[in-house]
Every structure is written in structure tokens, then in C-alpha cells.
Protein backbone atom coordinates (compact mmCIF):
# COMPACT_ATOMS: atom_id res chain seq x y z
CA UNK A 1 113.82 122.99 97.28
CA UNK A 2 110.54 124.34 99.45
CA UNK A 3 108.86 121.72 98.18
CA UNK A 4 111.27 119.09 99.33
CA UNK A 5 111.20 120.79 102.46
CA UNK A 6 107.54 120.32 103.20
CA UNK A 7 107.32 116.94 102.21
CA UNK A 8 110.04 116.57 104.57
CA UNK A 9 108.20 118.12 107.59
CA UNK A 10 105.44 116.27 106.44
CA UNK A 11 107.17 112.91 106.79
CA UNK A 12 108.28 114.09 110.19
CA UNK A 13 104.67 115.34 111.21
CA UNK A 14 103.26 111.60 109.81
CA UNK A 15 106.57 108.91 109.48
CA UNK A 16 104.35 106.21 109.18
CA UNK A 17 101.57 107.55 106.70
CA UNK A 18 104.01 106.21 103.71
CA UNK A 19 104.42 102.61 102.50
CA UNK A 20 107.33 100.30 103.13
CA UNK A 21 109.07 99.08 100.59
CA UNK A 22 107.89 95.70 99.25
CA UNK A 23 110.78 94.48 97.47
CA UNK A 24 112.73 91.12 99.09
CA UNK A 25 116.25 92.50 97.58
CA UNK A 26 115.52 95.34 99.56
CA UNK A 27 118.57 95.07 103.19
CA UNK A 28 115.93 97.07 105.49
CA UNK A 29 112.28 96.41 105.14
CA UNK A 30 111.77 99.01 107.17
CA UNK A 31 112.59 101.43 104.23
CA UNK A 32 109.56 103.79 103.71
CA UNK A 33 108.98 105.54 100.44
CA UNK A 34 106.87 108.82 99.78
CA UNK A 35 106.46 110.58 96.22
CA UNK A 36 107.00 114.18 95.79
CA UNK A 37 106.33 115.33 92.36
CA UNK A 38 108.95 113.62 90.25
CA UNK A 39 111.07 112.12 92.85
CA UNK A 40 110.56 109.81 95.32
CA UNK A 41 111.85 110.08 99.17
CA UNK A 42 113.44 106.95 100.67
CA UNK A 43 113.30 106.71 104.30
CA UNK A 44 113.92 105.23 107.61
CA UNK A 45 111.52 105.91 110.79
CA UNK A 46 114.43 106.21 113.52
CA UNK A 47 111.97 105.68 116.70
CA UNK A 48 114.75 105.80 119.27
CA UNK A 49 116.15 109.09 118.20
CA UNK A 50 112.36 110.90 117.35
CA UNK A 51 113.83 111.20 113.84
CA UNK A 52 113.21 110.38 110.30
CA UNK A 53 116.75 109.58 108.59
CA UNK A 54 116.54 110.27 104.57
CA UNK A 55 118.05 107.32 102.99
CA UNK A 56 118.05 108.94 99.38
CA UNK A 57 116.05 110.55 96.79
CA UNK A 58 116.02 109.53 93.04
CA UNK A 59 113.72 110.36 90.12
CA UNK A 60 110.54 108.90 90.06
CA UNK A 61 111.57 107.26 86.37
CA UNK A 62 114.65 105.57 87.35
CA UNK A 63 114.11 101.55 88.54
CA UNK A 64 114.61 101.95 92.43
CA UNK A 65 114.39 98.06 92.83
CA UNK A 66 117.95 97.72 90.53
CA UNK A 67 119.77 101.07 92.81
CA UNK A 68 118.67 99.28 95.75
């Protein structure tokens, strides 16, 4: 759990440092994804509100694009 905390203030310190998502089936393309060891952190950059907003988390080996 600290480690999903860091990467957390991280993503707050740097929202933009991570890649959107660059999937077309995707509703937001402004959905920004960052790996943390075998997970990866979906996330929106909420500008209005200074604030990231953590859209979900799965496991790195599950197919994203099909959750989405």
C-alpha cells in the first residue's frame, strides 16, 4: 500500500508526466495511465479542482482495452 501511495503523490507532484490512453473505444481520451509494479493506475487530470481523480487500478496482465 506505501507503494501505491507514492506513485500516487507522484502523479499529483507530475499529472501530466504519464501517457494518455491511445485506444478509440476508450469514452475519455483524457484517461492517463502510469505503471506501478504489477498494476497499472488509470487516471484523470481534474485541472479545475487541482486534483488527480483515480479512475481504477487493475493488474498489469489483465487486457485494459476489453474492461474499458
Amino acid at each position: 500500500m506505501e507503494i501505491f501511495k507514492g506513485k500516487i503523490k507522484n502523479i499529483m507532484l507530475f499529472p501530466e508526466a504519464n501517457p494518455k490512453i491511445s485506444n478509440e473505444k476508450i469514452v475519455n481520451p483524457e484517461v492517463r495511465k502510469c505503471l506501478m509494479s504489477n498494476y497499472i493506475i488509470f487516471y484523470l487530470i481534474n485541472f479545475e479542482l487541482d486534483r488527480i481523480e483515480v479512475v481504477r487500478v487493475l493488474y498489469n496482465k489483465q487486457n485494459y482495452e476489453k474492461i474499458f
